[in-house]
Protein backbone atom coordinates (compact mmCIF):
# COMPACT_ATOMS: atom_id res chain seq x y z
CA UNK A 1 0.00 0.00 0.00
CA UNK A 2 2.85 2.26 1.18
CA UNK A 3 0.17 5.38 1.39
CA UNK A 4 -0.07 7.72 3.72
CA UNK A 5 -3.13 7.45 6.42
CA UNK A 6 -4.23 9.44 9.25
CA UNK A 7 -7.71 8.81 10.68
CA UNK A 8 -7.16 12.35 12.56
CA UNK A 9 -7.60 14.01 8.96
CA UNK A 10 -10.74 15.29 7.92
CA UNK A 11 -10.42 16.72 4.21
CA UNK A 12 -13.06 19.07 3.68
CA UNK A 13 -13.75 19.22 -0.70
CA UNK A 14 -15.26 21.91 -1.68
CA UNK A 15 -15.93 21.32 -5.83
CA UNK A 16 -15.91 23.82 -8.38
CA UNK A 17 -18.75 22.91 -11.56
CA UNK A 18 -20.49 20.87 -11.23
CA UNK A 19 -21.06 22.01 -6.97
CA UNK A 20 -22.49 18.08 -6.84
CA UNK A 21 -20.81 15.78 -3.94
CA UNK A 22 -22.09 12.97 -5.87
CA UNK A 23 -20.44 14.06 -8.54
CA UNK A 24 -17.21 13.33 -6.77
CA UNK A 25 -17.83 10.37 -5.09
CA UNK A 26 -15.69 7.96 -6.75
CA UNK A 27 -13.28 10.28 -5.75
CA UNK A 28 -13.69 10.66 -1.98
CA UNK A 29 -14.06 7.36 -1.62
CA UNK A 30 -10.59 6.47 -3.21
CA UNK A 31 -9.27 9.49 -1.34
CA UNK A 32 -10.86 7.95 2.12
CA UNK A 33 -9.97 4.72 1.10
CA UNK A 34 -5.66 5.77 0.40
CA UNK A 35 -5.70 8.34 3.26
CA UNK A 36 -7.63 6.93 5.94
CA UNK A 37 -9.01 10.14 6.93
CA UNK A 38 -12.89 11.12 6.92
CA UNK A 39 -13.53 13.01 3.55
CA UNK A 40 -16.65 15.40 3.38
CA UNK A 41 -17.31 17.01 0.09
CA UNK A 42 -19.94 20.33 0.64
CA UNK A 43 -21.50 21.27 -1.98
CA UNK A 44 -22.35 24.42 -3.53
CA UNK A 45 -25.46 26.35 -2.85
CA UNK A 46 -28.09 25.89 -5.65
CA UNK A 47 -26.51 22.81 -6.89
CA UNK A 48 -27.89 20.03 -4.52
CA UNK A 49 -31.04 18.04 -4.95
CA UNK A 50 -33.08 18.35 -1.90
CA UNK A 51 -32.64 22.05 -2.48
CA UNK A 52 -34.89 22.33 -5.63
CA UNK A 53 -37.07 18.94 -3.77
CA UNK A 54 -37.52 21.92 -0.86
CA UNK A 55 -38.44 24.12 -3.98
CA UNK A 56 -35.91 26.15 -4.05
CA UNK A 57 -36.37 28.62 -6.98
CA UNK A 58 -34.89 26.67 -9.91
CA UNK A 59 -32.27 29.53 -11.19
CA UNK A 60 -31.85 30.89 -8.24
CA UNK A 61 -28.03 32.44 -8.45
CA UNK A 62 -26.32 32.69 -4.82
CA UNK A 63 -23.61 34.96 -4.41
CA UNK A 64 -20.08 34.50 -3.65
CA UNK A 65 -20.26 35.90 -0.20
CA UNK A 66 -23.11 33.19 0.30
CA UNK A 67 -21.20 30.48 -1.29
CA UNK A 68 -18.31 31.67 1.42
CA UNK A 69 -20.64 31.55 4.39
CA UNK A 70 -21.62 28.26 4.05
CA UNK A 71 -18.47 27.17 3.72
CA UNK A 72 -18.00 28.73 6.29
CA UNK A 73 -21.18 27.63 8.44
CA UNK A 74 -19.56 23.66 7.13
CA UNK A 75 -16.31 24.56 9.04
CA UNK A 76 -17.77 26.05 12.23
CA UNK A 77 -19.85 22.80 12.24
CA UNK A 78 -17.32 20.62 12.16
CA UNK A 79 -15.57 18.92 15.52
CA UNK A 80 -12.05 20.48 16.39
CA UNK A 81 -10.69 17.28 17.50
CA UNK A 82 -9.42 16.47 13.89
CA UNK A 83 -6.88 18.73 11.58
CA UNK A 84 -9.11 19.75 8.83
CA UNK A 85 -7.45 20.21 5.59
């Protein structure tokens, strides 16, 4: 394997286009899988699912300040006993 892992790592992926996590997942699951740390992929606002399924206004354009604060919000959230990258 020769990898390095560190189950005290959280990696925090924040994606560009497309803002899906699902998108991703073959990704973070590789990543999770090499790295043994937990991987969390936020994505952006607008781009998720259960957004338009809570009827979200389809088109509905957030700005980047928003896109930063929930980010943001994600990081706050998150327990301080791991280094988040």
């Amino acid at each position: 394997d020769g990898g390095f892992k560190d189950s005290n790592l959280h990696i925090l992926l924040v994606p560009g286009n497309p803002g899906l996590p699902g998108f991703y997942r073959p990704f973070i699951t590789q990543l999770a899988e090499l790295s043994g740390a937990k991987v969390t992929c936020v994505g952006l606002l607008g781009h998720s699912s259960s957004q338009r399924e809570a009827r979200t206004p389809w088109g509905r354009r957030f700005s980047l300040p928003e896109q930063v604060d929930h980010i943001a919000d994600v990081i706050r959230c998150e327990p301080s006993d791991q280094s988040l990258v």
